[in-house]
C-alpha atoms as a PDB file:
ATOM      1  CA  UNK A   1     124.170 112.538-112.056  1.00  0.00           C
ATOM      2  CA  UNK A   2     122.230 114.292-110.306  1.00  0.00           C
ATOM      3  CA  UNK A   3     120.268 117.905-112.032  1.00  0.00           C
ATOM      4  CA  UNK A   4     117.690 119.916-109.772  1.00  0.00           C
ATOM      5  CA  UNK A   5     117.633 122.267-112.574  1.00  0.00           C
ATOM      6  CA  UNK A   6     114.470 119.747-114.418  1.00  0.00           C
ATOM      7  CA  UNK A   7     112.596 120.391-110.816  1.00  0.00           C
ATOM      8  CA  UNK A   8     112.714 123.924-110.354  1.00  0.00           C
ATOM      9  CA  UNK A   9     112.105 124.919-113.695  1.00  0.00           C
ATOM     10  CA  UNK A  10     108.970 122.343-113.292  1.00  0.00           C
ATOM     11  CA  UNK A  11     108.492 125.053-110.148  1.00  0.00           C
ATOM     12  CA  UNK A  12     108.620 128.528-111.953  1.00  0.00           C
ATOM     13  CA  UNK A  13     106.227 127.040-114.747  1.00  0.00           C
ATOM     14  CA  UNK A  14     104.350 125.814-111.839  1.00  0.00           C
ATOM     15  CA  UNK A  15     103.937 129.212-110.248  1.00  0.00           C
ATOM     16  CA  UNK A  16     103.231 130.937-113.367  1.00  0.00           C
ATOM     17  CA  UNK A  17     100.750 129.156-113.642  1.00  0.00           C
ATOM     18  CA  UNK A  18      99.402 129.935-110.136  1.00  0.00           C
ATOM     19  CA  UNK A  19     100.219 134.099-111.081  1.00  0.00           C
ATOM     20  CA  UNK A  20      97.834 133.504-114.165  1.00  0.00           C
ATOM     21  CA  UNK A  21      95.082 131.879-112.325  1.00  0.00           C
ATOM     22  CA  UNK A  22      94.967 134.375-109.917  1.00  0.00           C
ATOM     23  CA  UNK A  23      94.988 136.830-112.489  1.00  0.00           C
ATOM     24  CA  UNK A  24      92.049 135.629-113.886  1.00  0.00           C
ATOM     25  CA  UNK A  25      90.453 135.498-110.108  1.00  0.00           C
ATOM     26  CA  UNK A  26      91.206 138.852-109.968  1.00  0.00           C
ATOM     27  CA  UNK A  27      89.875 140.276-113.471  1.00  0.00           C
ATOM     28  CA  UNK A  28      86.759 137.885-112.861  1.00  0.00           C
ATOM     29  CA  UNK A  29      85.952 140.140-109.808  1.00  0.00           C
ATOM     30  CA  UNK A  30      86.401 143.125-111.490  1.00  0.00           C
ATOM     31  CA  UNK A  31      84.408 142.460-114.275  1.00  0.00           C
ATOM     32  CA  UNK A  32      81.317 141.009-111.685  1.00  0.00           C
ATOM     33  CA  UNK A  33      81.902 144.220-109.904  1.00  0.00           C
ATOM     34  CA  UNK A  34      82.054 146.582-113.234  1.00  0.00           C
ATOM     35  CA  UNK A  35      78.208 146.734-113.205  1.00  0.00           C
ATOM     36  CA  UNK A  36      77.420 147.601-109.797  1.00  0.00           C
ATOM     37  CA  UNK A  37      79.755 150.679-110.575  1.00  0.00           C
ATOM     38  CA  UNK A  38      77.929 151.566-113.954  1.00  0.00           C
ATOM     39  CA  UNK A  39      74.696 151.585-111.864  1.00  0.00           C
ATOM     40  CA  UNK A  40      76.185 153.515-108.656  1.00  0.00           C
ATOM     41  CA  UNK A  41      77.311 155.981-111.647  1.00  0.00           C
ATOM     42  CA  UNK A  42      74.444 156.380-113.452  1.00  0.00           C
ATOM     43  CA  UNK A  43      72.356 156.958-110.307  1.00  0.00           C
ATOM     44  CA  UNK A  44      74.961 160.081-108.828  1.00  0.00           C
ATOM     45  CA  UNK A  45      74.041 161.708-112.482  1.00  0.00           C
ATOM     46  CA  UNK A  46      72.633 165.303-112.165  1.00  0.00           C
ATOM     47  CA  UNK A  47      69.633 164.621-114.203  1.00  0.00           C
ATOM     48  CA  UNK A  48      67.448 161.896-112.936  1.00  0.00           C
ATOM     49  CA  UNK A  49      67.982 158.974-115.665  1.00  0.00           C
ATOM     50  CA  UNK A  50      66.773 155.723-115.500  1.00  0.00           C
ATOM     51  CA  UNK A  51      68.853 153.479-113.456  1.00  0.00           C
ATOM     52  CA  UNK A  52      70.059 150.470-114.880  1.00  0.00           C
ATOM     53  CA  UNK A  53      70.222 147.764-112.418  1.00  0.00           C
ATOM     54  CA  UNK A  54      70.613 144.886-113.929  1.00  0.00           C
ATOM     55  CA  UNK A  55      74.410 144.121-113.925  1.00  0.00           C
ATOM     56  CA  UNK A  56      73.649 139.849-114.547  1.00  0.00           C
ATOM     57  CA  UNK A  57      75.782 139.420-117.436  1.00  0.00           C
ATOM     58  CA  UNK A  58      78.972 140.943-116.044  1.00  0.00           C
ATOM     59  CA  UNK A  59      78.656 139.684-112.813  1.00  0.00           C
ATOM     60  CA  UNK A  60      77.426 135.948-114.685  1.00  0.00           C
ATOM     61  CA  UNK A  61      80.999 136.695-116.648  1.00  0.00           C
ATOM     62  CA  UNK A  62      83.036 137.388-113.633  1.00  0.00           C
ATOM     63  CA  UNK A  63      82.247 134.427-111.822  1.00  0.00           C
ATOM     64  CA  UNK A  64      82.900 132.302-114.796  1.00  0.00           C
ATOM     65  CA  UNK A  65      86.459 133.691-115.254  1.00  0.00           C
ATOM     66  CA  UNK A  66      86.891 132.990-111.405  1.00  0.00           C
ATOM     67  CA  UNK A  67      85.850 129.770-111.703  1.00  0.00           C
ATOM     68  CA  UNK A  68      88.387 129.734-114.951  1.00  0.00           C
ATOM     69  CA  UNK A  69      90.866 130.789-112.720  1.00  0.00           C
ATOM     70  CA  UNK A  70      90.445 128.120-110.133  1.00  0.00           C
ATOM     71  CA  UNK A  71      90.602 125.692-112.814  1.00  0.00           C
ATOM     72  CA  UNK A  72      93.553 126.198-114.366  1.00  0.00           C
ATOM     73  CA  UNK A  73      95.233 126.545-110.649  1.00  0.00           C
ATOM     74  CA  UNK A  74      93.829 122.601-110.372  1.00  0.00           C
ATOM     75  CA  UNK A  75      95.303 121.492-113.449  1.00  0.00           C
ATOM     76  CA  UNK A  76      98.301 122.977-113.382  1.00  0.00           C
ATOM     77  CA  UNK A  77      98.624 121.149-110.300  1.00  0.00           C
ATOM     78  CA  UNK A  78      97.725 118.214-110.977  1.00  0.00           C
ATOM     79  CA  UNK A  79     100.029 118.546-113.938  1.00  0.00           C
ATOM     80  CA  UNK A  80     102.982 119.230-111.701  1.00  0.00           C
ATOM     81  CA  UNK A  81     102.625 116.180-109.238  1.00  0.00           C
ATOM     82  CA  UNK A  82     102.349 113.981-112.002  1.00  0.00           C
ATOM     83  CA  UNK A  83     105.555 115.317-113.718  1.00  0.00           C
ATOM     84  CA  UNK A  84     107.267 115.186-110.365  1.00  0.00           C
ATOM     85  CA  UNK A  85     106.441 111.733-110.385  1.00  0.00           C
ATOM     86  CA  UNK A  86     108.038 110.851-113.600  1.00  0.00           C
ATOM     87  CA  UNK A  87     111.509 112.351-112.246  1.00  0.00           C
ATOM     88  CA  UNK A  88     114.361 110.177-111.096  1.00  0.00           C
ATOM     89  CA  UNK A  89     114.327 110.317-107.413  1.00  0.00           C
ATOM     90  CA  UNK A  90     117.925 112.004-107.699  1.00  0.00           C
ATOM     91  CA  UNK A  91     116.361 114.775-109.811  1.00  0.00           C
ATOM     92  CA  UNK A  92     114.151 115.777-107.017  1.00  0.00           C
ATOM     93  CA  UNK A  93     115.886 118.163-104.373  1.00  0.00           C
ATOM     94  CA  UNK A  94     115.392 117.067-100.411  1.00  0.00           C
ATOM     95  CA  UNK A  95     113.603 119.901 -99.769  1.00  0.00           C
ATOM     96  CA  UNK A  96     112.786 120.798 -95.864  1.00  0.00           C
ATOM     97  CA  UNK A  97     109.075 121.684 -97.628  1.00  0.00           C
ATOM     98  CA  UNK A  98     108.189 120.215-100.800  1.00  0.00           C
ATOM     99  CA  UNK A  99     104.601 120.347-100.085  1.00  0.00           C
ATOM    100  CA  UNK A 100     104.719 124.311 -99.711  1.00  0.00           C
ATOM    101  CA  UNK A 101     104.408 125.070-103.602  1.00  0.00           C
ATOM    102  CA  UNK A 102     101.009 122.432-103.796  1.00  0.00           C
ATOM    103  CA  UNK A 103      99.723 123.854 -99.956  1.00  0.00           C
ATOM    104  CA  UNK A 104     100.096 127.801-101.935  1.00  0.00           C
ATOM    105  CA  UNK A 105      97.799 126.399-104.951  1.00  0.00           C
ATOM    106  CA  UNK A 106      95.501 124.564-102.972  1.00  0.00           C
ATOM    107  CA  UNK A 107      95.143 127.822-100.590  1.00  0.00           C
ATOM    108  CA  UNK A 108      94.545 129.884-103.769  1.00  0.00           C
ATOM    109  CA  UNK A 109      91.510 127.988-104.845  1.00  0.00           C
ATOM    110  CA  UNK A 110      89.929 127.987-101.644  1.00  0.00           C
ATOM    111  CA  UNK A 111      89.843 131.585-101.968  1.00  0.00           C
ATOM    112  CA  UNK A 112      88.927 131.559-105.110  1.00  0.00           C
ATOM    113  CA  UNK A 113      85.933 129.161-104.721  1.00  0.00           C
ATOM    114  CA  UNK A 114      84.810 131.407-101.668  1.00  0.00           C
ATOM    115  CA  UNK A 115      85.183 134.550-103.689  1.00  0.00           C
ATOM    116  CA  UNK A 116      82.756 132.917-106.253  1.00  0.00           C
ATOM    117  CA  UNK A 117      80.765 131.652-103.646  1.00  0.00           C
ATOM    118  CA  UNK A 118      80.470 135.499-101.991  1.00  0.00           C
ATOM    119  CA  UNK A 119      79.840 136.600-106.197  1.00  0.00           C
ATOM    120  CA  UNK A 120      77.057 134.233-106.460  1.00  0.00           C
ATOM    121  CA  UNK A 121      75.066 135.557-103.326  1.00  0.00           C
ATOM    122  CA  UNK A 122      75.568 139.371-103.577  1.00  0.00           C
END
């Protein structure tokens, strides 16, 4: 007997997994971008104070956690394909476009990797 259930739950997990890498894309660019605001808001003080314009660590910190991002997007697929291997083939739904949920992850890290690519050089 046939149960699709095992597959799509396999596919929410799947994409939650995807919503928390790009999550942690996201906060990674925030956090490289945090210290080129402290430095564009300690130079519009009143009083002329020293500008701090070193912002390495944060921006060092971002691009780790959007390379951490990326990385879990890879393993969790890789972890799905090889659990969608182990179902019976009557477990897995004919689906007009199985690939779509994969193509979406593999889309994700691209822009990830060329957001920490664009982090590295500014």
């Amino acid at each position: 007997m046939a149960d699709p259930r095992v597959f799509f739950a396999a596919e929410r997990t799947f994409l939650a997994w995807i919503r928390s890498g790009l999550t942690m894309i996201a906060l990674g660019f925030v956090v490289a971008r945090f210290g080129l605001f402290l430095t564009v808001i300690s130079a519009s003080q009143m009083p002329a104070a020293p500008v701090h314009r070193s912002h390495w660590p944060s921006n060092a910190l971002g691009i780790a956690l959007v390379i951490l991002g990326v990385g879990s997007i890879l393993g969790a697929l890789h972890n799905h394909r090889v659990f969608v291997r182990t179902l019976p083939a009557e477990d897995v739904p004919n689906l007009p476009i199985l690939w779509l949920t994969s193509l979406l992850a593999l889309a994700v890290v691209a822009i990830g990797l060329l957001l920490a690519a664009y982090l590295v050089i500014t």
